[in-house]
Protein backbone atom coordinates (compact mmCIF):
# COMPACT_ATOMS: atom_id res chain seq x y z
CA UNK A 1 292.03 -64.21 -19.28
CA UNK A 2 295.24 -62.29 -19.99
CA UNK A 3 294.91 -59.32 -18.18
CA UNK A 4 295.79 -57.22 -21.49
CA UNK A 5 292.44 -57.94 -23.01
CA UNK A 6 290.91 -57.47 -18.99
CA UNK A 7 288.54 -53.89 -19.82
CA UNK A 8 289.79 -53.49 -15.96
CA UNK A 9 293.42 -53.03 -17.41
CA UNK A 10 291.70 -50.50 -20.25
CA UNK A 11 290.60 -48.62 -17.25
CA UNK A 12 294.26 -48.70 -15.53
CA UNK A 13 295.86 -47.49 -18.85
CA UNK A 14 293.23 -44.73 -18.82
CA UNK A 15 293.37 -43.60 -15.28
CA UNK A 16 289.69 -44.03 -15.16
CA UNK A 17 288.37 -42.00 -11.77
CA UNK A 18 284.89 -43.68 -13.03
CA UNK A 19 286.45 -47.06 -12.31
CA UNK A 20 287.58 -46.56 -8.23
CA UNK A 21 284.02 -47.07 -6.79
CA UNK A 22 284.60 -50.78 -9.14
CA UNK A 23 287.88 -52.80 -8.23
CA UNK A 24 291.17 -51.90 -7.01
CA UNK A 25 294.76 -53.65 -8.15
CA UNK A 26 297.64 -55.26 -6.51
CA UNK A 27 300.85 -55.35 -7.78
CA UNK A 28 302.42 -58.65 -7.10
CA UNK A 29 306.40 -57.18 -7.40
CA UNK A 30 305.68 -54.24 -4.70
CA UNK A 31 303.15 -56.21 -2.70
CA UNK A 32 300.96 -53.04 -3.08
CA UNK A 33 297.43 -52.10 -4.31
CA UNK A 34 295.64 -49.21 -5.89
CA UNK A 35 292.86 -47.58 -7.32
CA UNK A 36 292.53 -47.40 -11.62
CA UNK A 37 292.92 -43.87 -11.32
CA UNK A 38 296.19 -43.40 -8.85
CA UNK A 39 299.33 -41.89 -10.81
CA UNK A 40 301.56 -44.52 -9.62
CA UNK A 41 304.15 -46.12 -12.05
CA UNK A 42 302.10 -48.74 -14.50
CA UNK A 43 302.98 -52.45 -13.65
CA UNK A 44 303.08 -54.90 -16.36
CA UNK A 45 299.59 -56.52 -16.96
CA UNK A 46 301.00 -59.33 -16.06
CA UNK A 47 302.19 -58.60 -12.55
CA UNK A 48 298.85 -57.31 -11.67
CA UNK A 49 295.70 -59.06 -9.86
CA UNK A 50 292.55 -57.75 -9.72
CA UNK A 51 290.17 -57.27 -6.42
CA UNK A 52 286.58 -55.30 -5.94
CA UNK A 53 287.34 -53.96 -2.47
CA UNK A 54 290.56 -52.72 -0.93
CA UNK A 55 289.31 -55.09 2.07
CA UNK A 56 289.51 -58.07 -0.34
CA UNK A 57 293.64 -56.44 -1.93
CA UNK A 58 294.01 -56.66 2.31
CA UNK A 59 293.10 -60.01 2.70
CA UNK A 60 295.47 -61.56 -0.13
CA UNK A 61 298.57 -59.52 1.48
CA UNK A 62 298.36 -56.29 -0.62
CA UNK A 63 299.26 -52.93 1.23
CA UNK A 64 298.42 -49.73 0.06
CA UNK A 65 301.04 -47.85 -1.71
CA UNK A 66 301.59 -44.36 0.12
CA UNK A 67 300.50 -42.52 -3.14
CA UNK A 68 297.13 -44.64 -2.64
CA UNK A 69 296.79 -43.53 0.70
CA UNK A 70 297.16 -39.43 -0.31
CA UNK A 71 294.71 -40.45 -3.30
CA UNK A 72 292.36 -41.57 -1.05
CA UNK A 73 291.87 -38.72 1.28
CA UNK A 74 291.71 -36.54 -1.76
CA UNK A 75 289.19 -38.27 -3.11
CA UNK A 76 287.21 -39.06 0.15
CA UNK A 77 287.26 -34.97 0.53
CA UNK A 78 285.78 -34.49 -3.21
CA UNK A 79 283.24 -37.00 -2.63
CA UNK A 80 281.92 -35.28 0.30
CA UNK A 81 281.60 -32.68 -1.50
CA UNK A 82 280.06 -33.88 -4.46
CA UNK A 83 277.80 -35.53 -2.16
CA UNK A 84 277.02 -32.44 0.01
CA UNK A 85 276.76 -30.79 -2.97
CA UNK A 86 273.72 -33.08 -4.40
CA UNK A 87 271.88 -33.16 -0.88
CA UNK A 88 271.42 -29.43 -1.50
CA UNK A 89 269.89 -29.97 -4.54
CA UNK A 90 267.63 -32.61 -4.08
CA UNK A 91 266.87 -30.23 -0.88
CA UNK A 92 266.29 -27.51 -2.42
CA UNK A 93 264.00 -29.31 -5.88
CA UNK A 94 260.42 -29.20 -6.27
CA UNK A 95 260.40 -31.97 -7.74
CA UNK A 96 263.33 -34.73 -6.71
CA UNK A 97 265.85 -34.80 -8.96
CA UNK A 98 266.83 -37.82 -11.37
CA UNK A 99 269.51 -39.79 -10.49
CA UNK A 100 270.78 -38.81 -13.76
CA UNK A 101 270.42 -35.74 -12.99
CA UNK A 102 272.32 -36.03 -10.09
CA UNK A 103 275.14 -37.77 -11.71
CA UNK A 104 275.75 -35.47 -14.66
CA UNK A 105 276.02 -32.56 -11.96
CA UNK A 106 278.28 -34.72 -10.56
CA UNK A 107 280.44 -35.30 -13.51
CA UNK A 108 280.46 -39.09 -12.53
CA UNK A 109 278.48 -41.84 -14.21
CA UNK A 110 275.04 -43.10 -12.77
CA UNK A 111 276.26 -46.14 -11.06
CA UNK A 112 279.49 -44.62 -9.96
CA UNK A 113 277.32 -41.33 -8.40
CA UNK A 114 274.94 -44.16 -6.87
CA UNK A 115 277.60 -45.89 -4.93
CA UNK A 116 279.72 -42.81 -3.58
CA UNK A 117 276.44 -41.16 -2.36
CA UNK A 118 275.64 -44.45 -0.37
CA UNK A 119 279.02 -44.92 0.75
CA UNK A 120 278.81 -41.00 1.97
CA UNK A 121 275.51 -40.65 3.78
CA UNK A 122 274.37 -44.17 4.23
CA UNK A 123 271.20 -44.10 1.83
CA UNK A 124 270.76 -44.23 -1.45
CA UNK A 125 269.64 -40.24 -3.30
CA UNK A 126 266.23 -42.41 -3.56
CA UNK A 127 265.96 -42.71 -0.27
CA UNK A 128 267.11 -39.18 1.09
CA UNK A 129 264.99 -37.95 -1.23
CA UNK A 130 262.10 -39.45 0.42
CA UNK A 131 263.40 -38.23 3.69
CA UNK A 132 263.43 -35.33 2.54
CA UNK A 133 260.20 -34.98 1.30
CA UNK A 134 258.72 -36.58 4.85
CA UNK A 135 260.53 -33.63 6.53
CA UNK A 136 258.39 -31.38 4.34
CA UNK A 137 255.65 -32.88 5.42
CA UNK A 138 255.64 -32.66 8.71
CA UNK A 139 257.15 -29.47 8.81
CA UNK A 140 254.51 -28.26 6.76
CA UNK A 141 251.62 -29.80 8.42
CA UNK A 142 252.62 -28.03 11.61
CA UNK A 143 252.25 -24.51 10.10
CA UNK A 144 249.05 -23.00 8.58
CA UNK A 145 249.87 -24.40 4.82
CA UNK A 146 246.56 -26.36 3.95
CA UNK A 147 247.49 -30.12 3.18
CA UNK A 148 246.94 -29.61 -0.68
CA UNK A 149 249.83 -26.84 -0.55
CA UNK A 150 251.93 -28.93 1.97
CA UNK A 151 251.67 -32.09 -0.80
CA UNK A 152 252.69 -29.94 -3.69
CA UNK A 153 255.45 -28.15 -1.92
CA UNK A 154 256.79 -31.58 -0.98
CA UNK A 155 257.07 -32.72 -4.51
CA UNK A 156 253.88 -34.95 -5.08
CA UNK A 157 252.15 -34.17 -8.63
CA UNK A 158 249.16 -35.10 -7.59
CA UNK A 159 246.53 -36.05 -4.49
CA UNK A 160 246.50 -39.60 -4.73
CA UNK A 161 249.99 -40.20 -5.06
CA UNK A 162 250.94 -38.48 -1.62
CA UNK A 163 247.36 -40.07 -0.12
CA UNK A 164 249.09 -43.00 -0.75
CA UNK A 165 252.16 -42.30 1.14
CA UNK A 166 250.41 -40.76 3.68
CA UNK A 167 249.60 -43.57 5.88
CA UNK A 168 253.67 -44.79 5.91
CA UNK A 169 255.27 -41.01 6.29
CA UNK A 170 252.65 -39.83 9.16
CA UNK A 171 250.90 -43.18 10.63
CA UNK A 172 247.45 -41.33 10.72
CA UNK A 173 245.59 -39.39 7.97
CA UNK A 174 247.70 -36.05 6.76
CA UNK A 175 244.77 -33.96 8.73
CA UNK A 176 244.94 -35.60 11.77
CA UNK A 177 248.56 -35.16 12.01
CA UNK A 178 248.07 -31.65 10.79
CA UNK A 179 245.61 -31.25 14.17
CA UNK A 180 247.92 -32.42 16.15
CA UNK A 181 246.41 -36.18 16.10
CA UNK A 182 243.07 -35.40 15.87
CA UNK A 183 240.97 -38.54 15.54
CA UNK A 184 243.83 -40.71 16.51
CA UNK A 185 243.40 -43.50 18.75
CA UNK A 186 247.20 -44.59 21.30
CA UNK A 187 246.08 -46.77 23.70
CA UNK A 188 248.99 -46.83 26.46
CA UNK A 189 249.38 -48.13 29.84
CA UNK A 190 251.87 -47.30 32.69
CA UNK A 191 253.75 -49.97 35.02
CA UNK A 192 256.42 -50.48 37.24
CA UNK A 193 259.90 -52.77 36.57
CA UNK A 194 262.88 -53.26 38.08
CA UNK A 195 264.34 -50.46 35.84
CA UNK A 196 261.54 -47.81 36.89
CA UNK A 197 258.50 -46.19 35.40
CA UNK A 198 257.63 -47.63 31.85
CA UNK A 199 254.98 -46.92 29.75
CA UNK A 200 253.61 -49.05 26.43
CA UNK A 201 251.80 -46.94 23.68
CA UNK A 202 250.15 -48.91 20.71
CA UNK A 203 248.42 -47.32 17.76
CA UNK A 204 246.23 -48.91 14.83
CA UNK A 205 249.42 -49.77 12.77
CA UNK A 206 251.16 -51.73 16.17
CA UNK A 207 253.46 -50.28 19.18
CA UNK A 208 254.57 -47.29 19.07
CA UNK A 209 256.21 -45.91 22.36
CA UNK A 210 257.68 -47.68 24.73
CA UNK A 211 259.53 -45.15 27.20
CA UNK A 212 261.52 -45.86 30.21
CA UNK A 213 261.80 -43.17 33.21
CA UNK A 214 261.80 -42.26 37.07
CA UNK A 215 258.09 -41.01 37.33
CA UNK A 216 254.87 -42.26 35.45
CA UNK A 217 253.91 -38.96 34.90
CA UNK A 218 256.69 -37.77 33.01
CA UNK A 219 256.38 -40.52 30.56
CA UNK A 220 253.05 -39.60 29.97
CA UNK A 221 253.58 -35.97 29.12
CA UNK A 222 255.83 -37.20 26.79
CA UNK A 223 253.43 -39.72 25.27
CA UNK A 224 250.85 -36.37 24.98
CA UNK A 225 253.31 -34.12 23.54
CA UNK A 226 254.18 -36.06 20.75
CA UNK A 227 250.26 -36.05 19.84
CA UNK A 228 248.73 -33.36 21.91
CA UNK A 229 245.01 -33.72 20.47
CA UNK A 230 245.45 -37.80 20.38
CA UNK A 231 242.91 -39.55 22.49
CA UNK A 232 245.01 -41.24 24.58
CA UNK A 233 243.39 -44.17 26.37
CA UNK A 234 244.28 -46.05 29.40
CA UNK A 235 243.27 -48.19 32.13
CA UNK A 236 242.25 -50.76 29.52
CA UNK A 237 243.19 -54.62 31.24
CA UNK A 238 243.71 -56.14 28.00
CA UNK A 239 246.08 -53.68 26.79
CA UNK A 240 247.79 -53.83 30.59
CA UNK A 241 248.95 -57.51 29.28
CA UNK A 242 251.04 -56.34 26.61
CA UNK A 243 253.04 -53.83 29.13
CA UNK A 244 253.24 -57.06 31.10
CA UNK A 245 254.81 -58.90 28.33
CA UNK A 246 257.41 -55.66 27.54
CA UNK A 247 258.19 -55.98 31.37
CA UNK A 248 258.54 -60.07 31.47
CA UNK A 249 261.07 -58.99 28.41
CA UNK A 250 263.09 -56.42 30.98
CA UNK A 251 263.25 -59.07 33.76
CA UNK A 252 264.16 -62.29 31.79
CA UNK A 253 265.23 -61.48 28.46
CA UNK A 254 265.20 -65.41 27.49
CA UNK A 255 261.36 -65.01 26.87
CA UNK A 256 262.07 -62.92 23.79
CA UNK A 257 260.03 -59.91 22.55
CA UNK A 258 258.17 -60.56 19.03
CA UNK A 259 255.90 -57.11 18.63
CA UNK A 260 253.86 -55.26 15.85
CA UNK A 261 255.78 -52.52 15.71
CA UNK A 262 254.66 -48.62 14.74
CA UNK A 263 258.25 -47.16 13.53
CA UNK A 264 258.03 -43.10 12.31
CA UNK A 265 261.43 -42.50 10.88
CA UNK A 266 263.63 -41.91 7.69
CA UNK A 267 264.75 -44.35 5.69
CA UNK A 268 268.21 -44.61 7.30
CA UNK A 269 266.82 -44.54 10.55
CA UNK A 270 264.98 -47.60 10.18
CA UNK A 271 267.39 -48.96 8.85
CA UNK A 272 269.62 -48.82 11.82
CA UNK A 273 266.87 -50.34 13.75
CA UNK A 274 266.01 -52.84 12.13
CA UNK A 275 270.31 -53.71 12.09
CA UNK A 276 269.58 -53.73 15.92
CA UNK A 277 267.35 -55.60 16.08
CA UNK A 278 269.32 -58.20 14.28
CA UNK A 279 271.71 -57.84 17.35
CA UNK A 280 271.29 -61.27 19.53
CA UNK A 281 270.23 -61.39 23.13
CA UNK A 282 273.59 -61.41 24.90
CA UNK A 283 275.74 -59.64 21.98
CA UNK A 284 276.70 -56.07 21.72
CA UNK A 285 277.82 -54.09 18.54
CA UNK A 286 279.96 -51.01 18.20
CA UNK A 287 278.30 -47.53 16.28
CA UNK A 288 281.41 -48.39 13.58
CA UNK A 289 280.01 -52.41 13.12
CA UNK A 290 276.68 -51.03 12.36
CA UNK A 291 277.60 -49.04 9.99
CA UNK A 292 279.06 -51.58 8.28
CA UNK A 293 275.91 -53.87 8.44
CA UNK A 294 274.10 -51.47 6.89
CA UNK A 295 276.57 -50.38 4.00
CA UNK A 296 277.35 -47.26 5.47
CA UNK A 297 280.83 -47.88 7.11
CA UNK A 298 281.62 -44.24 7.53
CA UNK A 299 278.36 -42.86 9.19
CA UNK A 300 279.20 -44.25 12.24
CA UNK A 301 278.13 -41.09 13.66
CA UNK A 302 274.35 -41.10 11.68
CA UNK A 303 274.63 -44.41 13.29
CA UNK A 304 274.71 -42.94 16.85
CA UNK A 305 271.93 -40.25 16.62
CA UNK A 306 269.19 -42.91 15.35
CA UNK A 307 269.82 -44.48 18.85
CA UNK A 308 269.34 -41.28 20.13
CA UNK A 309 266.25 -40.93 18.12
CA UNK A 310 264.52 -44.42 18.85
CA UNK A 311 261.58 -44.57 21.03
CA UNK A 312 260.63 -48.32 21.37
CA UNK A 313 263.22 -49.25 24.15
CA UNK A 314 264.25 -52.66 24.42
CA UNK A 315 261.99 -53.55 21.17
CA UNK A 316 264.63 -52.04 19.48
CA UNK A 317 267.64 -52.97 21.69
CA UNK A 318 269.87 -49.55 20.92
CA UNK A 319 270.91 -50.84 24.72
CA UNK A 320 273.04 -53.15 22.50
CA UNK A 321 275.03 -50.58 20.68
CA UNK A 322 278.64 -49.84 22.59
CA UNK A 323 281.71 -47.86 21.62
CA UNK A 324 284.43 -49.66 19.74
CA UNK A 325 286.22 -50.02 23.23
CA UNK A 326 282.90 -52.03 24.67
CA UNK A 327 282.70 -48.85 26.92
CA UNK A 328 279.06 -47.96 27.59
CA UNK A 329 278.20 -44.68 25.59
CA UNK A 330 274.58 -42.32 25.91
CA UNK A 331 271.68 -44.26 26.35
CA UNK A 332 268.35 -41.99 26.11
CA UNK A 333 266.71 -43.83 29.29
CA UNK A 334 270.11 -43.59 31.25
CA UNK A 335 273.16 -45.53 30.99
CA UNK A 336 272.86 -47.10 34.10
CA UNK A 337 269.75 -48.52 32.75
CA UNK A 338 271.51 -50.23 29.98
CA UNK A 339 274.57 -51.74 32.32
CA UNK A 340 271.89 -53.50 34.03
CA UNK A 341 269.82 -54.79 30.24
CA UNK A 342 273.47 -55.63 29.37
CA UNK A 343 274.23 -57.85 32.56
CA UNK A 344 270.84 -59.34 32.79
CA UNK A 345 271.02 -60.47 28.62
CA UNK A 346 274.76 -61.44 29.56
CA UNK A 347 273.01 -64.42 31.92
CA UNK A 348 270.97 -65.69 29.64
């Protein structure tokens, strides 16, 4: 196609700002590329080649021009603060806002808002939305709000929609959690390993702690505070099996580690985890490389406190995570406890 006719070139002649989150172009006489919008000199049509991604302009020998550089930060910095910007108003709705909504706030077009908001905070306004609305949840289950004001404060129109819900926000019944895990069943059992204390913690919907420490008893006062009217039961034999299995894991990771797992966080969250646990036995990955796996290549740092936040060690190997350097960073069971899960997966 003769790039005249190319609606890509349209967008070019019109400095388009809704066309950057679409292509970039390289300019085959400078050996530079930029975005549709940049106020550099126009090429001819002819000397110009199309790419979606800078990465892809990098690849095929294109720089970027100096002007496309300062354009860049500029727009990063409005982005954010577009971005910020619509967080605080989905935060702040009673009901979540559209996505059209969100764009014409924005001033930018649906798909165009859709993109730079991923690209920004790692999730879609879909799914901070429903993060959101969790937090509401919770936070308003803990107070004295009865669970028909808590539902309509979080933006359900009605009972059976958030009944529905309620099973994947909360993992129990919204009045359990509201009691603190009344008439919730964890049944959890404590061993020993190489690496310490650990104890195992399973509910109805599959395994949901599995916490690594000096003493047994700490790890159970953790296990209580999390649900402090839970029955927790132990001493069961059969249940003692799986914690056998999680420590068989720890001592010779070759055996593999296929659980039902019980995960209770936001949408980006699990996310991360579930990138980690596409992390091989033996591998490592940098906070940065996980960001890019999961299409969030700038929340490196988001990336880093959902390690912080998981609670299934080893079952969801954040042990695997390392700074770009391969320098060991924080582990939340001790980072001498992950040099050791790193040398032992090393072997196998």
């Amino acid at each position: 196609m003769n790039n005249e006719h190319d609606p890509r070139w349209a967008a070019i002649l019109a400095r388009d700002p809704q066309a950057d989150a679409l292509f970039v172009y390289g300019v085959k006489t400078t050996g530079v590329y930029c975005r549709p919008s940049s106020a550099s000199r126009l090429p001819r049509p002819e000397n110009v080649e199309f790419f979606e991604t800078p990465q892809e302009a990098e690849t095929a020998g294109y720089r970027p021009s100096k002007r496309a550089t300062g354009d860049q930060t500029q727009r990063a910095a409005r982005y954010a603060e577009l971005v910020a910007n619509a967080c605080r108003q989905i935060e702040h709705a009673e009901t979540p806002p559209s996505l059209d909504q969100l764009a014409l706030q924005a001033g930018l077009s649906p798909f165009h808002f859709h993109r730079v908001f991923k690209s920004v905070t790692g999730i879609t306004p879909k799914g901070y939305a429903s993060a959101q609305r969790s937090r509401k949840v919770r936070e308003g289950l803990k107070g004295r709000n009865t669970v028909t004001d808590v539902l309509y404060d979080a933006g359900f129109n009605s009972n059976s929609r958030f009944y529905e819900s309620a099973d994947q926000l909360l993992g129990m019944k919204p009045s359990d959690y509201k009691a603190g895990g009344t008439n919730t069943h964890i049944h959890f059992a404590v061993g020993q390993c190489s690496l310490g204390a650990i104890l195992v913690a399973q509910s109805h919907r599959g395994v949901c702690a599995i916490l690594l420490g000096d003493e047994p008893d700490a790890l159970v006062r953790d296990l209580q505070d999390q649900f402090p009217k839970a029955e927790l039961l132990g001493a069961d034999p059969a249940f003692e099996q799986l914690v056998a299995q999680v420590v068989g894991f720890i001592e010779a990771p070759a055996l593999g580690l296929d659980l039902p797992l019980d995960l209770r966080g936001t949408a980006f969250q699990e996310r991360v985890w579930q990138a980690l646990r596409d992390i091989p036995v033996g591998s490592t990955a940098s906070y940065a490389q996980i960001a890019e796996r999961i299409g969030a290549p700038t929340s490196f740092r988001a990336v880093a406190q959902a390690c912080g936040a998981n609670r299934l060690a080893v079952a969801i190997p954040c042990h695997r995570v390392v700074r770009s350097n391969g320098d060991l960073s924080g582990y939340r069971w001790g980072v001498e406890r992950k040099r050791l899960l790193l040398e032992r997966e090393r072997d196998v």
